[in-house]
C-alpha atoms as a PDB file:
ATOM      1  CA  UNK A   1     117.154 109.587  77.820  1.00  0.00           C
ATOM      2  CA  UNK A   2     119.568 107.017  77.604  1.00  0.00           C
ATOM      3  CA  UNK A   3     118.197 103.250  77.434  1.00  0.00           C
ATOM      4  CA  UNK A   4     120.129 102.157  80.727  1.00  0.00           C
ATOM      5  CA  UNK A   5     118.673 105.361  82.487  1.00  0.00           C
ATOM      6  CA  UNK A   6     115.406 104.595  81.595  1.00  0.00           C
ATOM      7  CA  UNK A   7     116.069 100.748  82.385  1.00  0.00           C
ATOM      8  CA  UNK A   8     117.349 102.498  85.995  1.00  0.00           C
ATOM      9  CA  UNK A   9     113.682 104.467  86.449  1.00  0.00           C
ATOM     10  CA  UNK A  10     111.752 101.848  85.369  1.00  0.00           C
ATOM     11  CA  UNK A  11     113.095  99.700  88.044  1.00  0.00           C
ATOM     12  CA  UNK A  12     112.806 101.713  90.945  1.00  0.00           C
ATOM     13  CA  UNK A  13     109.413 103.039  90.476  1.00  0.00           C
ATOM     14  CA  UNK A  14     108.274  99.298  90.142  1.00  0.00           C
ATOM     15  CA  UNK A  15     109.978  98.888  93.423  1.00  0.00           C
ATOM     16  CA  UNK A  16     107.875 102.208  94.792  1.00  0.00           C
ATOM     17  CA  UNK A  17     104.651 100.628  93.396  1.00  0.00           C
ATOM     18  CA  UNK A  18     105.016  97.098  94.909  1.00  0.00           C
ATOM     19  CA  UNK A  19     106.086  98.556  97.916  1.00  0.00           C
ATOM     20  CA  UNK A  20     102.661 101.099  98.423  1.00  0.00           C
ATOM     21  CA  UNK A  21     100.120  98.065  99.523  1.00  0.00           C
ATOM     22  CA  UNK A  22     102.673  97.562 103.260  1.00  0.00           C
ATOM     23  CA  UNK A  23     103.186 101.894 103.595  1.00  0.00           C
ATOM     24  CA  UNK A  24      99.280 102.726 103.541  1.00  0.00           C
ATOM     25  CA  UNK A  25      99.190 102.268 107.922  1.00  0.00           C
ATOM     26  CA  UNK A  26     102.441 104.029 108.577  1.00  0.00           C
ATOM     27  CA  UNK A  27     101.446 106.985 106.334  1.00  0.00           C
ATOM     28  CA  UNK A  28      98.213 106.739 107.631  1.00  0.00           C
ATOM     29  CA  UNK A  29      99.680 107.001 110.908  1.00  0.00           C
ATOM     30  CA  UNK A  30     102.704 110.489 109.779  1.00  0.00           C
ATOM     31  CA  UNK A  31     105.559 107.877 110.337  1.00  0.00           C
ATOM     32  CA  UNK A  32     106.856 107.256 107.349  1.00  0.00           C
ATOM     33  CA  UNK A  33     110.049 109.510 105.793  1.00  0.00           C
ATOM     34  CA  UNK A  34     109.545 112.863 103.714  1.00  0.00           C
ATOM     35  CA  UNK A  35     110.966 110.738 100.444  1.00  0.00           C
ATOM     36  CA  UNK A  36     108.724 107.603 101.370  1.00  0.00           C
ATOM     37  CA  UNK A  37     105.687 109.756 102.072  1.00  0.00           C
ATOM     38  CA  UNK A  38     106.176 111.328  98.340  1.00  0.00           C
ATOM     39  CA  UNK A  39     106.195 108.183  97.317  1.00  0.00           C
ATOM     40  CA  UNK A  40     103.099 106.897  98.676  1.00  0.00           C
ATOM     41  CA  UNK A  41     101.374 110.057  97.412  1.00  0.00           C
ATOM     42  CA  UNK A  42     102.534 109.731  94.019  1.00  0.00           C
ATOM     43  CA  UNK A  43     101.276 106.057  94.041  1.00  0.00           C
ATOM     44  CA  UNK A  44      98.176 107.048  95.884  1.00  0.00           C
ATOM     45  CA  UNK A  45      97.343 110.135  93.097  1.00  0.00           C
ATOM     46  CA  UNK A  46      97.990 107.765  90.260  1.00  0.00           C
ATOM     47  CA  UNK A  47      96.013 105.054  90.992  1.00  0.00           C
ATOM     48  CA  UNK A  48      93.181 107.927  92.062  1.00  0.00           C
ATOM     49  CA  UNK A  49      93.829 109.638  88.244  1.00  0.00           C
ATOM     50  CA  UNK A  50      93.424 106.111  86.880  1.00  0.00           C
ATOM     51  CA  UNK A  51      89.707 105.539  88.440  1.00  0.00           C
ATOM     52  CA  UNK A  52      88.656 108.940  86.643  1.00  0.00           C
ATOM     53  CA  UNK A  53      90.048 107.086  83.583  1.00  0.00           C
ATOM     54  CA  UNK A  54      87.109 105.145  80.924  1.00  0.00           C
ATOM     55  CA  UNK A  55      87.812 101.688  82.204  1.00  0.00           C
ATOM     56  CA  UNK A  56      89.071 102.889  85.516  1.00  0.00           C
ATOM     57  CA  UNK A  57      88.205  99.713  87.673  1.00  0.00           C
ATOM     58  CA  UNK A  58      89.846  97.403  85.157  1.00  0.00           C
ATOM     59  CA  UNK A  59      93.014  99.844  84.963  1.00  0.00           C
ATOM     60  CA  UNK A  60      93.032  99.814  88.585  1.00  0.00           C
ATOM     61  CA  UNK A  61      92.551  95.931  88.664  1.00  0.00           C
ATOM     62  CA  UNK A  62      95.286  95.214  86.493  1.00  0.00           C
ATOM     63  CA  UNK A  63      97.586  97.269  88.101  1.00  0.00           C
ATOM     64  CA  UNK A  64      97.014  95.687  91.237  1.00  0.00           C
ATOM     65  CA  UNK A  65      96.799  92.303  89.712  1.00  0.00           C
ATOM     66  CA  UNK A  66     100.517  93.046  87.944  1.00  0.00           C
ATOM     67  CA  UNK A  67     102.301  95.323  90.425  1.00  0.00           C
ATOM     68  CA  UNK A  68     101.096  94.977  93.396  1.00  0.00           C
ATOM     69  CA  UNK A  69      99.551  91.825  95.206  1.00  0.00           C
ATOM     70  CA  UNK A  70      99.039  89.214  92.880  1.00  0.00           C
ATOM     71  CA  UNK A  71     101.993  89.280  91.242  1.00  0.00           C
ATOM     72  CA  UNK A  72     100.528  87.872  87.910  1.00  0.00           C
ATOM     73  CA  UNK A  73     101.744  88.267  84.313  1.00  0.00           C
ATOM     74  CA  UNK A  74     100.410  90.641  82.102  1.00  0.00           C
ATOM     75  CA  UNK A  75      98.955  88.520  79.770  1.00  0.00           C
ATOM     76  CA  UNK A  76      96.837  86.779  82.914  1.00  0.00           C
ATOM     77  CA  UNK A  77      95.769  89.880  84.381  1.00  0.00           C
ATOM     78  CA  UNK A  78      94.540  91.148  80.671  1.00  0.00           C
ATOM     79  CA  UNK A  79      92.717  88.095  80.563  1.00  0.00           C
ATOM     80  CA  UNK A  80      90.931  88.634  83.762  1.00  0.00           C
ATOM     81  CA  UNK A  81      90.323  92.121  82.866  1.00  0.00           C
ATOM     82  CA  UNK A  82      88.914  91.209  79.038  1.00  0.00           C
ATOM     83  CA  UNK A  83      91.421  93.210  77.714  1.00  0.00           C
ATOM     84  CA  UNK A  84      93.760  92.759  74.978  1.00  0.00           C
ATOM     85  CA  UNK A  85      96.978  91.930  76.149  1.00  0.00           C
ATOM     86  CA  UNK A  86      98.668  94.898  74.150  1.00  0.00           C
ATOM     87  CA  UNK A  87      96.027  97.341  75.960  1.00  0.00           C
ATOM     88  CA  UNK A  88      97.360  95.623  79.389  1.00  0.00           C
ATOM     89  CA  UNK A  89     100.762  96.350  78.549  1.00  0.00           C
ATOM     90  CA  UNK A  90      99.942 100.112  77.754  1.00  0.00           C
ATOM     91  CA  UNK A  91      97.603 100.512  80.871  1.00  0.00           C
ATOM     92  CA  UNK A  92     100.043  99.208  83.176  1.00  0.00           C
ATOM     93  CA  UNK A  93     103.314 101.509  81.377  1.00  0.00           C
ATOM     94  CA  UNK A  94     101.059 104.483  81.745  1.00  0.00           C
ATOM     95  CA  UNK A  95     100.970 103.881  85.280  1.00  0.00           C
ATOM     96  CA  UNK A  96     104.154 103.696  85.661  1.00  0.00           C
ATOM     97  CA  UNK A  97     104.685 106.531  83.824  1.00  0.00           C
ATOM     98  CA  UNK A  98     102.224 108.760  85.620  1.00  0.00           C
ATOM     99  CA  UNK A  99     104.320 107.772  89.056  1.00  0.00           C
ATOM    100  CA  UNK A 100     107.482 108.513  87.909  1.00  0.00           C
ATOM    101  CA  UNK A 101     105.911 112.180  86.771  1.00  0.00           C
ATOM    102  CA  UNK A 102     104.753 112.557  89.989  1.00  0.00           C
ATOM    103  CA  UNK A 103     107.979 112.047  91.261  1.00  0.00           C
ATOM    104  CA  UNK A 104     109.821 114.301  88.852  1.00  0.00           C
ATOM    105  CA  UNK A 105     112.146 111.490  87.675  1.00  0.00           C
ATOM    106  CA  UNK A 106     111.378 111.953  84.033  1.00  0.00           C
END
């Protein structure tokens, strides 16, 4: 895969990822469109296949922490977790990996 393709991924399933926390009511509710409803699922699974996970709760918490609502650094987040800061950084690219499976873009 070519670097600015993967740059091009990257981005947009951060964008998918912060935007989850403001789709939960609408899917909740069948409102949302077919592609933003696969993309709530795919959020949704991942961050249910990261619970099962050793450390689950602190995967889950940094994601959150990083992606989502806080909006915090990697580095703060692993320190809140008592992780390394290197084990952050793979936690939180797995997740992102394991969405954009879900969505088929890699």
């Amino acid at each position: 895969m070519r670097k600015s393709k993967r740059a091009e991924i990257w981005r947009r399933v951060r964008e998918v990822i912060r935007a989850y926390p403001g789709m939960s009511a609408a899917a909740d509710a069948g409102t949302l469109p077919p592609q933003r409803q696969r993309e709530y699922e795919a959020v949704r699974d991942a961050l249910r296949r990261a619970e099962r996970l050793p450390d689950g709760q602190w995967r889950v918490r940094l994601v959150r922490q990083t992606l989502m609502t806080d909006g915090r650094t990697v580095a703060g987040a692993a320190l809140d977790c008592h992780v390394s800061e290197r084990t952050a950084q793979r936690w939180t690219s797995a997740f992102i990996l394991s969405v954009a499976r879900k969505l088929y873009w890699i």
